[in-house]
C-alpha atoms as a PDB file:
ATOM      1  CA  UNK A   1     -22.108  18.882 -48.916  1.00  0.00           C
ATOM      2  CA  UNK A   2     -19.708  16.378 -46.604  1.00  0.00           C
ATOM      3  CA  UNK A   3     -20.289  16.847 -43.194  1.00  0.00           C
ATOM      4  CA  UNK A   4     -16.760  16.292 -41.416  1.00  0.00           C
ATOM      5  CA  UNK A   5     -16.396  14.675 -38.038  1.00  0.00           C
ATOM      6  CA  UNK A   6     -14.437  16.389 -35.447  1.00  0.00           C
ATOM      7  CA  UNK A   7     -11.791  14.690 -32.581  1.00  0.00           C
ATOM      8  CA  UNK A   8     -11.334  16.201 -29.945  1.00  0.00           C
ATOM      9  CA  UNK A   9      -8.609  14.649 -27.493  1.00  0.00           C
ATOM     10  CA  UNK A  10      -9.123  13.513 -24.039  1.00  0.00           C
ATOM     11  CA  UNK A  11      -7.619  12.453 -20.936  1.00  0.00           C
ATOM     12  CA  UNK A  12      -9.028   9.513 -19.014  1.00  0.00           C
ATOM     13  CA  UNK A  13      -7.845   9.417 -15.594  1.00  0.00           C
ATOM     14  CA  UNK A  14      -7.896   5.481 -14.238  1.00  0.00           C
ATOM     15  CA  UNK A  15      -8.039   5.296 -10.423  1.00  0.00           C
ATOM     16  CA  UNK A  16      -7.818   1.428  -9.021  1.00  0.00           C
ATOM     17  CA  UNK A  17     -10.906   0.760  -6.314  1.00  0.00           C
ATOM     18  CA  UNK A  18     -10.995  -2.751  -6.032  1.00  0.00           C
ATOM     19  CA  UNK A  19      -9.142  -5.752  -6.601  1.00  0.00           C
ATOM     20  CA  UNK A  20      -9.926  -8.903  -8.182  1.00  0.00           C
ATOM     21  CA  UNK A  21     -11.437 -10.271  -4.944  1.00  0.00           C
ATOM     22  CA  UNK A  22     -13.477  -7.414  -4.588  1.00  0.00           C
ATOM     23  CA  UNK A  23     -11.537  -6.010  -1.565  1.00  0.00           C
ATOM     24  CA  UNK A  24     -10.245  -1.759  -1.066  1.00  0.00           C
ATOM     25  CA  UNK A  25      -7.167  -1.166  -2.757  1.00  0.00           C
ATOM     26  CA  UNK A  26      -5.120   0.104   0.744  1.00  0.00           C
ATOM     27  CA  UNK A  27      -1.598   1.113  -0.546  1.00  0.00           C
ATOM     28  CA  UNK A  28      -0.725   0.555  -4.272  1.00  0.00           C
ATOM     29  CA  UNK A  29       2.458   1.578  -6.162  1.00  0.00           C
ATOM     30  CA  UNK A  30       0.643   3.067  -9.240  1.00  0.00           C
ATOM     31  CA  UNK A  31      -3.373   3.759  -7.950  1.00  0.00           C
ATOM     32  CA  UNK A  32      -3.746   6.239 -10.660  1.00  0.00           C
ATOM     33  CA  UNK A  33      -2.905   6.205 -14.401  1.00  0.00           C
ATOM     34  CA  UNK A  34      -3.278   8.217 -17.386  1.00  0.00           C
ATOM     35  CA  UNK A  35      -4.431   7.476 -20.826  1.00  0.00           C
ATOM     36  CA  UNK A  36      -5.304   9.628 -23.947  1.00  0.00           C
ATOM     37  CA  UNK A  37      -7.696   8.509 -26.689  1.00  0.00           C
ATOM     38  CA  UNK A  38      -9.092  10.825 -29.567  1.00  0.00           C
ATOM     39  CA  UNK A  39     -12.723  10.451 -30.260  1.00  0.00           C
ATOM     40  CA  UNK A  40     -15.897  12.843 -31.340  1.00  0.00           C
ATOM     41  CA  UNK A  41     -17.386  12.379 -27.631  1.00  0.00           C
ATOM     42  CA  UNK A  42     -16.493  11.660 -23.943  1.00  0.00           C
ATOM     43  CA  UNK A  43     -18.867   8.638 -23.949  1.00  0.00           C
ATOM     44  CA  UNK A  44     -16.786   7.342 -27.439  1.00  0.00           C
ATOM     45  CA  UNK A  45     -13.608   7.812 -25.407  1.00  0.00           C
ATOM     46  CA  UNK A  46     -14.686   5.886 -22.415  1.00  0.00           C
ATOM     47  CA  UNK A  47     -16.054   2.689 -25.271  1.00  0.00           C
ATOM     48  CA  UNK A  48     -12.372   3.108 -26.681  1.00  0.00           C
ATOM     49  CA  UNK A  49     -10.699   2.809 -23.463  1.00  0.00           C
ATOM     50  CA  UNK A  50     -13.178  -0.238 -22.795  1.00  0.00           C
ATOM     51  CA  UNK A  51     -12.192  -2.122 -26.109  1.00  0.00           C
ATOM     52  CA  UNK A  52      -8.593  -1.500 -25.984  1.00  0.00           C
ATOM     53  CA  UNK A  53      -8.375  -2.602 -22.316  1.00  0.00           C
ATOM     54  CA  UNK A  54     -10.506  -5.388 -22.460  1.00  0.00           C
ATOM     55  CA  UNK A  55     -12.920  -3.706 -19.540  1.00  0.00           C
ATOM     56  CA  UNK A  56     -16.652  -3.714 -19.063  1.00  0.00           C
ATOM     57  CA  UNK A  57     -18.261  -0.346 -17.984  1.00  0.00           C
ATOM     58  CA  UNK A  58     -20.779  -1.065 -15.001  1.00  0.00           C
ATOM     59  CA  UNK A  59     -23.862   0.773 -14.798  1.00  0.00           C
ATOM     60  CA  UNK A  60     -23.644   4.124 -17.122  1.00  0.00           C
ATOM     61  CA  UNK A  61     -21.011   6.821 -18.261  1.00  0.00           C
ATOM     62  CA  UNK A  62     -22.511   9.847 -16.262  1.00  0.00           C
ATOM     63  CA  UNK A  63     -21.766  12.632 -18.781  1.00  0.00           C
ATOM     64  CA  UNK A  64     -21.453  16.317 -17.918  1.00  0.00           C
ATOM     65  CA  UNK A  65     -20.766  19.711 -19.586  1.00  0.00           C
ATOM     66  CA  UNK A  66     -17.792  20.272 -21.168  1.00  0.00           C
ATOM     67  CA  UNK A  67     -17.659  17.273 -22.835  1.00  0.00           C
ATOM     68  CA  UNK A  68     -16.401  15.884 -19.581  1.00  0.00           C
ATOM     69  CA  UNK A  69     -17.622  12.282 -18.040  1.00  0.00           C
ATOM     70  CA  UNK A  70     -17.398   9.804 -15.110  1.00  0.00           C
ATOM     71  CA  UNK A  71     -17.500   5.813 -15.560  1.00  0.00           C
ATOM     72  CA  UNK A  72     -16.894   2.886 -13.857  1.00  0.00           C
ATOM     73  CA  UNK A  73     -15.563  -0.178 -15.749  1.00  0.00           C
ATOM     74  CA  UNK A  74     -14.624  -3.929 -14.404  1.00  0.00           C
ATOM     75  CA  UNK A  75     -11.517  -5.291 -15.591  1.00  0.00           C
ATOM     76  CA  UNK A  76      -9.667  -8.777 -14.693  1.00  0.00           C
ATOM     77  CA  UNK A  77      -7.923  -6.754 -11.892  1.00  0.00           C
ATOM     78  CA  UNK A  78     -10.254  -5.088 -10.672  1.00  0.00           C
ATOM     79  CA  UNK A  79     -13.021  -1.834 -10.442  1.00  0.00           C
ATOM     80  CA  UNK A  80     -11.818   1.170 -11.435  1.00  0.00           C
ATOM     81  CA  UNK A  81     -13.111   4.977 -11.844  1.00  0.00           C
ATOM     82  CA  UNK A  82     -12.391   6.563 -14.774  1.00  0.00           C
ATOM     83  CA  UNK A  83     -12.517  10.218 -15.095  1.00  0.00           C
ATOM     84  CA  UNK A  84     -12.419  11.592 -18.261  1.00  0.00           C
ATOM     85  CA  UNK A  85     -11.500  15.399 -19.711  1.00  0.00           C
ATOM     86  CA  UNK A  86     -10.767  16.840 -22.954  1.00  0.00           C
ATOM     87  CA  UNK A  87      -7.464  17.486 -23.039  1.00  0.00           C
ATOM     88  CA  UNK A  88      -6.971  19.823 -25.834  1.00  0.00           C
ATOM     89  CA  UNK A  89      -8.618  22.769 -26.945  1.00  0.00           C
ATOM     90  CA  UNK A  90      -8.069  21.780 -30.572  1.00  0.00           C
ATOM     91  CA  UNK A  91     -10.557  20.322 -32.907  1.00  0.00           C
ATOM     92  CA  UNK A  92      -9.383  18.251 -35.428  1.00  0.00           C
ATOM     93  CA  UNK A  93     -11.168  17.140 -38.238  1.00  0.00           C
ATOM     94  CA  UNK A  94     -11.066  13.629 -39.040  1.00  0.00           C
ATOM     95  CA  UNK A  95      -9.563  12.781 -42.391  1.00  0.00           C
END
């Protein structure tokens, strides 16, 4: 019997909180963006977002139900929140 693994897609929400220097991010053109990963687990999304952006999470990805989750991760840039949903309702199997 194969056991399949399902995706399910989320949305991570990126909010800026710090700069570089460790100073409040006052005004900023862009302060939040939007990224989509597919993954089996909110957690999984947040480590993809982490490797793909070169980021390191700080402290631990707070999960919650609903396959929702909170982290925050350290970048070059700066600290940022990430908030993280699943985005659709459909489950895909993973070929």
């Amino acid at each position: 019997m194969r056991i399949e693994r399902v995706q399910i897609r989320f949305t991570i929400e990126q909010r800026h909180l710090t700069d570089g220097g460790g100073k409040p991010i006052a005004a900023e053109e862009h302060p939040v963006t939007f990224h989509t990963f597919e993954a089996e687990s909110a957690d999984e999304a947040v480590r993809l977002f982490v490797k793909e952006d070169h980021a390191e999470v700080i402290g631990n990805i707070l999960k919650f139900p609903g396959f929702q989750a909170v982290a925050t991760v350290r970048k070059v840039s700066g600290v940022y929140t990430l908030q993280v949903t699943p985005s659709s309702q459909s489950l895909r199997p993973q070929a």
